[in-house]
C-alpha atoms as a PDB file:
ATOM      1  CA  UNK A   1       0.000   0.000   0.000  1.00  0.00           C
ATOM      2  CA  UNK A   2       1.130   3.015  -0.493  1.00  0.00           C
ATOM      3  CA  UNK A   3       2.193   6.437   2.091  1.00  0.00           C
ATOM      4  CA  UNK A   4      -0.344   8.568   2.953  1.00  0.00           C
ATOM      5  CA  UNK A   5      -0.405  11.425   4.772  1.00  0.00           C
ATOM      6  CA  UNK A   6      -1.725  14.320   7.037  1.00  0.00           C
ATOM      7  CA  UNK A   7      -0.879  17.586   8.519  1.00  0.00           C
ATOM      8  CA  UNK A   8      -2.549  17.754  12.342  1.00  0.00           C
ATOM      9  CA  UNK A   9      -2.137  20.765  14.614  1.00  0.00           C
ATOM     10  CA  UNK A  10      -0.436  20.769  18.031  1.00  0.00           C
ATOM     11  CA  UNK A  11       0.797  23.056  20.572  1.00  0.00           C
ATOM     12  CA  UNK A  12       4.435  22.425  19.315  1.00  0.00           C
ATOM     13  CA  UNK A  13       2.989  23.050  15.849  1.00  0.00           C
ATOM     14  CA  UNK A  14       2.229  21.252  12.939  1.00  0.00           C
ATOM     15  CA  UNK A  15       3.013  17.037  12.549  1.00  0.00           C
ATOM     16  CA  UNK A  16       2.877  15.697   9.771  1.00  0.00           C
ATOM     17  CA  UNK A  17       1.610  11.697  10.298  1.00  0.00           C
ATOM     18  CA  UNK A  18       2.522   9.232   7.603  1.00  0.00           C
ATOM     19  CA  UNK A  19       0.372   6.233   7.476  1.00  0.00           C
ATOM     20  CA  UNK A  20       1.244   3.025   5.854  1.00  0.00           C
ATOM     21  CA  UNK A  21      -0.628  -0.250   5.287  1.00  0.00           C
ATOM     22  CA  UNK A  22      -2.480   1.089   7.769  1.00  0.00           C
ATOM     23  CA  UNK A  23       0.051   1.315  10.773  1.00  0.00           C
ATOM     24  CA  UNK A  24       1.691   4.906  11.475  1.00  0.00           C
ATOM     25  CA  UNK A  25       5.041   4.988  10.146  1.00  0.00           C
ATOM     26  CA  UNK A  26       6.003   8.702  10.743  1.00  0.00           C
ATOM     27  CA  UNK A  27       5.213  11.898  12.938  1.00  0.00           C
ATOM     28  CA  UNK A  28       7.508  14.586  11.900  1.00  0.00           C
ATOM     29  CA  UNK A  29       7.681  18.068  13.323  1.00  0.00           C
ATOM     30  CA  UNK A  30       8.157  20.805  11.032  1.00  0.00           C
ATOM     31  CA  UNK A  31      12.315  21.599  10.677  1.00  0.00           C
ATOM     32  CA  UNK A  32      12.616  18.693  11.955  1.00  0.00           C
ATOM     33  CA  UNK A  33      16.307  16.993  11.656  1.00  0.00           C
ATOM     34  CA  UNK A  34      16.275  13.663  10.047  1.00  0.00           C
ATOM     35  CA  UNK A  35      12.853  14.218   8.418  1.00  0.00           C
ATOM     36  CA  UNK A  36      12.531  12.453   5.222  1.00  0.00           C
ATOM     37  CA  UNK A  37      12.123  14.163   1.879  1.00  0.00           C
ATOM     38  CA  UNK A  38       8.187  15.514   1.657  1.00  0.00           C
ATOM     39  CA  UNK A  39       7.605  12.947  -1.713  1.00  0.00           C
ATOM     40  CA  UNK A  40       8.268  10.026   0.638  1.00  0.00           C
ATOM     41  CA  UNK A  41       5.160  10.922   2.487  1.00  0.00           C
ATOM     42  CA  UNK A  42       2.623  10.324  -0.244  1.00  0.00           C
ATOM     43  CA  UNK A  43      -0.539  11.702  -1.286  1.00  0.00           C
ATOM     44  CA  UNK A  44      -2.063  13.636   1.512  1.00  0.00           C
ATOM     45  CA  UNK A  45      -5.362  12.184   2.488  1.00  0.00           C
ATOM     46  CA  UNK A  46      -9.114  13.004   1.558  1.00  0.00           C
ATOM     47  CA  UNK A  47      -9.792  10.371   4.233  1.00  0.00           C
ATOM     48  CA  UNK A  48      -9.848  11.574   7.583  1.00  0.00           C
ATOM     49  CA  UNK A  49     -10.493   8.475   9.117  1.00  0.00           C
ATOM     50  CA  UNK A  50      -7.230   7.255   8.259  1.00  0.00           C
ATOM     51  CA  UNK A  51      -6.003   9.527  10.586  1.00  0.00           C
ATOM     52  CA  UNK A  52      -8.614  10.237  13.474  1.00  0.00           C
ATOM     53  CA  UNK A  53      -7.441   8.051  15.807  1.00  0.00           C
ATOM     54  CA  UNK A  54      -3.592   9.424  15.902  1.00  0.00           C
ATOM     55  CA  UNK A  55      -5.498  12.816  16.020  1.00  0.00           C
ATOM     56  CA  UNK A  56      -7.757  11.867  18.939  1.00  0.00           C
ATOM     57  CA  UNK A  57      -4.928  10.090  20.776  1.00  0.00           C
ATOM     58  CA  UNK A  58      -2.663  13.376  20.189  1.00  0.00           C
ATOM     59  CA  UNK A  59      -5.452  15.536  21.461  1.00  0.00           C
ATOM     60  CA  UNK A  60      -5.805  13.590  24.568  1.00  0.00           C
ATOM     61  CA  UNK A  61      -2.276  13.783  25.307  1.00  0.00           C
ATOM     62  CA  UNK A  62      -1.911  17.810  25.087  1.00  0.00           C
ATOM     63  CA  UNK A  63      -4.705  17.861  27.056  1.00  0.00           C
ATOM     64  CA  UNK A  64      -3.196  16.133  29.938  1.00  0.00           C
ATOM     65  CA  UNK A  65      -5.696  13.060  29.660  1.00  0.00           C
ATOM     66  CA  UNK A  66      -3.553  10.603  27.691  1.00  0.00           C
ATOM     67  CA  UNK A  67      -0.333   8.960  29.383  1.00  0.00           C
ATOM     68  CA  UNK A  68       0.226   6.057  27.219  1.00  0.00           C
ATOM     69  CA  UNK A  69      -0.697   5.528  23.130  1.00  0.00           C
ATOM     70  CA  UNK A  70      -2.626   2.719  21.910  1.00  0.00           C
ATOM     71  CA  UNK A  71      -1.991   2.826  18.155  1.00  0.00           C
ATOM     72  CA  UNK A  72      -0.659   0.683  15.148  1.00  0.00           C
ATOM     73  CA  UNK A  73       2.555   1.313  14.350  1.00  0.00           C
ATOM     74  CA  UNK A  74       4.213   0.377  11.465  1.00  0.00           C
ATOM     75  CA  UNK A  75       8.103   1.703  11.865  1.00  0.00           C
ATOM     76  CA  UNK A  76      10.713   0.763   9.528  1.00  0.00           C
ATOM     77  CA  UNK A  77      14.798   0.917  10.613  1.00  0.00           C
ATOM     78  CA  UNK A  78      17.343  -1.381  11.055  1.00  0.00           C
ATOM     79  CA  UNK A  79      17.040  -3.746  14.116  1.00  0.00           C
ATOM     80  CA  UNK A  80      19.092  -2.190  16.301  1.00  0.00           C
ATOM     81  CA  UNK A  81      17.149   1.006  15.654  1.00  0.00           C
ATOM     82  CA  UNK A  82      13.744  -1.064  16.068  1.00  0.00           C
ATOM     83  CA  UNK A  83      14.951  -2.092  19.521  1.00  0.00           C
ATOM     84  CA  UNK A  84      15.809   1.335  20.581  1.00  0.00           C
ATOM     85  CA  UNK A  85      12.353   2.627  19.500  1.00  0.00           C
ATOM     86  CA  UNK A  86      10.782  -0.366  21.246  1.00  0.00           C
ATOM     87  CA  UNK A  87      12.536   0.217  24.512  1.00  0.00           C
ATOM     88  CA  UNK A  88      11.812   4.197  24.235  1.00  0.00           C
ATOM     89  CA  UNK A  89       8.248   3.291  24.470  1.00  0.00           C
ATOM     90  CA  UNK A  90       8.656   1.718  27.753  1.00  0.00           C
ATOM     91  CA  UNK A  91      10.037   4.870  29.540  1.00  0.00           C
ATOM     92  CA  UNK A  92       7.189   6.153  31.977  1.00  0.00           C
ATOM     93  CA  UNK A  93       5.172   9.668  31.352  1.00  0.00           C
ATOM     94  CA  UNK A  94       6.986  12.240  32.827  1.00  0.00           C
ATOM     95  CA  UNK A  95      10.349  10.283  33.892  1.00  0.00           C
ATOM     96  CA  UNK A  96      13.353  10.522  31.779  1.00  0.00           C
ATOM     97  CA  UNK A  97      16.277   8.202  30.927  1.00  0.00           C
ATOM     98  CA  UNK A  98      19.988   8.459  29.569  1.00  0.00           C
ATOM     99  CA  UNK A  99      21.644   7.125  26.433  1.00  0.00           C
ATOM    100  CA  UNK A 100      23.336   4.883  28.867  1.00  0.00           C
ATOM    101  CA  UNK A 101      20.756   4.010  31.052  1.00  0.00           C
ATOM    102  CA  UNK A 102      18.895   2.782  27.422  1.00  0.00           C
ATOM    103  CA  UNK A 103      21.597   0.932  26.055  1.00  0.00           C
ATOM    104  CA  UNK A 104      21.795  -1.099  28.971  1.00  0.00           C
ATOM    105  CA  UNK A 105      17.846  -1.778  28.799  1.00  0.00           C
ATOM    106  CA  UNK A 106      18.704  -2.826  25.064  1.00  0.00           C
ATOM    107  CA  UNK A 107      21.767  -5.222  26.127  1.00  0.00           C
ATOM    108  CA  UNK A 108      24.128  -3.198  24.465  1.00  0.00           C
ATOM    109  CA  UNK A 109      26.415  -1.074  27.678  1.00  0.00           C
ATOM    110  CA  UNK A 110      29.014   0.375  25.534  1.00  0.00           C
ATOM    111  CA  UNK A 111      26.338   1.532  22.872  1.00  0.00           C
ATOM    112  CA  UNK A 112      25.488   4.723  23.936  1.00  0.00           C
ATOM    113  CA  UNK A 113      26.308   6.737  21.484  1.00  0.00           C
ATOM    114  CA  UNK A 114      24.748   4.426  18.949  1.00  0.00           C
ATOM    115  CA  UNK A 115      21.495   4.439  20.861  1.00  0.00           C
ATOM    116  CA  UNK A 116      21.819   8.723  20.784  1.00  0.00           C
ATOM    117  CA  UNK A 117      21.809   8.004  16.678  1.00  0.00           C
ATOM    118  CA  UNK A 118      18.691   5.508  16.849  1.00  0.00           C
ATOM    119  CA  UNK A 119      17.004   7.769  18.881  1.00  0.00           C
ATOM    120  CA  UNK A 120      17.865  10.505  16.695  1.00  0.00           C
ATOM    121  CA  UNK A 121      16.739   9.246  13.774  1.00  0.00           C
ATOM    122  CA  UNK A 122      13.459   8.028  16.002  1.00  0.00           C
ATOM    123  CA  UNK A 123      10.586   8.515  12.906  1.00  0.00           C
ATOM    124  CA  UNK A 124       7.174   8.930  15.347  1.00  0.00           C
ATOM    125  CA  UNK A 125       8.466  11.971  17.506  1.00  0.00           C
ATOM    126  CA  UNK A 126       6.162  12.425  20.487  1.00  0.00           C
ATOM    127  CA  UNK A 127       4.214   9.295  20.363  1.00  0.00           C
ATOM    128  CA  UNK A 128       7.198   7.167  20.601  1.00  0.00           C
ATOM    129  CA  UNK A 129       9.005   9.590  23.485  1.00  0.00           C
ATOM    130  CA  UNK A 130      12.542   9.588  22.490  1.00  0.00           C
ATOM    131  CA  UNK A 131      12.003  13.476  24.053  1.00  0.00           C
ATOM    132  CA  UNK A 132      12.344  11.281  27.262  1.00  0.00           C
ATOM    133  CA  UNK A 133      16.003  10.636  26.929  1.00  0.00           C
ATOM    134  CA  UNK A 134      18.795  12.916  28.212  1.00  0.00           C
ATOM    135  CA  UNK A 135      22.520  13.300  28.599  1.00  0.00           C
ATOM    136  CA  UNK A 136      24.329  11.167  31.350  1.00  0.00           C
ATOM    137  CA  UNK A 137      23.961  14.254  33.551  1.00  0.00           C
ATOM    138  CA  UNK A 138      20.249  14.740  33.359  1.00  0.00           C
ATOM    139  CA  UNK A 139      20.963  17.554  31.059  1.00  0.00           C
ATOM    140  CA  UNK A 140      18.592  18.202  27.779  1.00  0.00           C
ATOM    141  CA  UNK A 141      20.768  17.026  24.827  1.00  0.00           C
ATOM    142  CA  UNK A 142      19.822  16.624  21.214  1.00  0.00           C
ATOM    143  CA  UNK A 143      16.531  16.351  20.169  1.00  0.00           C
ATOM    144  CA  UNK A 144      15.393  16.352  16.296  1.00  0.00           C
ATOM    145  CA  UNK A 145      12.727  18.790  16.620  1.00  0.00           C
ATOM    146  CA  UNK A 146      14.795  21.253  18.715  1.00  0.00           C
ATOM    147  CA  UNK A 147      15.645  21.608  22.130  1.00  0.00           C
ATOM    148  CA  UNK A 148      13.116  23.885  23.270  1.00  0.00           C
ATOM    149  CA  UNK A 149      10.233  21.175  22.210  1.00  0.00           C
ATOM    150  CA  UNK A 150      12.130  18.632  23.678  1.00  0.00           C
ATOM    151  CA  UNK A 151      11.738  20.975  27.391  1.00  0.00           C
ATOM    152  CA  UNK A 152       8.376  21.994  26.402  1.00  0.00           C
ATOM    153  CA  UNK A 153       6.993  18.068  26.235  1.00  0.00           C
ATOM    154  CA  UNK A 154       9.105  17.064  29.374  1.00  0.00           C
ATOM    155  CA  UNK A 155       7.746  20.328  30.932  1.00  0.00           C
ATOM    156  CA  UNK A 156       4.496  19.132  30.005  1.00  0.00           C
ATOM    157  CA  UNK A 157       4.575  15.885  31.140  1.00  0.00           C
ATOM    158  CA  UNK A 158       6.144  16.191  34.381  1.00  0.00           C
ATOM    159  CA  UNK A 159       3.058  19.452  35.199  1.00  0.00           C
ATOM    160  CA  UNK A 160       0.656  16.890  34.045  1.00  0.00           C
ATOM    161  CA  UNK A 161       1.974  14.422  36.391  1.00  0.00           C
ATOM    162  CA  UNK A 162       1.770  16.875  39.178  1.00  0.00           C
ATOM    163  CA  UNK A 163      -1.674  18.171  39.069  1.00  0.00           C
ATOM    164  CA  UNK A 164      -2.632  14.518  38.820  1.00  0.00           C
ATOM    165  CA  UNK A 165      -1.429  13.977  42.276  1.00  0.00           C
ATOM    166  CA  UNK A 166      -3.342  16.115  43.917  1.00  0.00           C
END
């Protein structure tokens, strides 16, 4: 089957999803580093439907009512890369990790800097939180769609969190 695509609005602006045999295979930020060429997206869609449920799930989430997605994926990388995206989906709302920390989830100790490049190159950006991994001293390091999304989502989560306990 062929890409499809659709430009949804958020509070850290526009994301383009990119479905494919029905799974989503990409959420890309505008300017956002390692985003693919636009003709790799395909068509955008006339169907909405394609695309309500990553809408409605987004929605819930910048509202503060979603912690956790529930939606088909359909990412394509190398295996390391896949098991770097898998693990990034098992780091908690609101809690961060570190390259290292990651790589030795994955198996792989001495592959921190390879897990930075995985993450990097990470193709569902909020959904799959790779905005949830920092530098070995809890600093905010890279992040594809900028640093200052990267505080604004962790910012986000972690005020979420905290009204929620209360």
């Amino acid at each position: 089957m062929e890409p499809t695509h659709a430009v949804l609005d958020s509070p850290i602006g526009p994301l383009t999803a990119v479905v494919i045999d029905g799974g989503l295979s990409g959420l890309y930020m505008d300017k956002q580093r390692h985003r693919p060429a636009e003709e790799t997206f395909g068509a955008p869609t006339e169907n909405r439907e394609t695309f309500a449920a990553v809408a409605e799930q987004l929605d819930a989430y910048f509202a503060g009512d979603l912690t956790e997605f529930d939606l088909p994926l359909n990412m394509r990388g190398t295996p390391f890369q896949s098991r770097v995206w898998a693990a990034l989906q098992e780091i908690p709302y609101g809690q961060t990790i570190t390259y290292g920390e990651l790589a030795v989830e994955i198996g792989k100790p001495s592959a921190s800097r390879a897990v930075g490049l995985a993450n990097g190159k990470n193709p569902i950006s909020v959904i799959v939180p790779c905005h949830r991994v920092v530098g070995s001293t809890g600093d905010l390091t890279g992040y594809g769609g900028g640093l200052e999304r990267k505080r604004h989502l962790l910012d986000f989560e972690r005020k979420t969190l905290g009204a929620a306990l209360f």
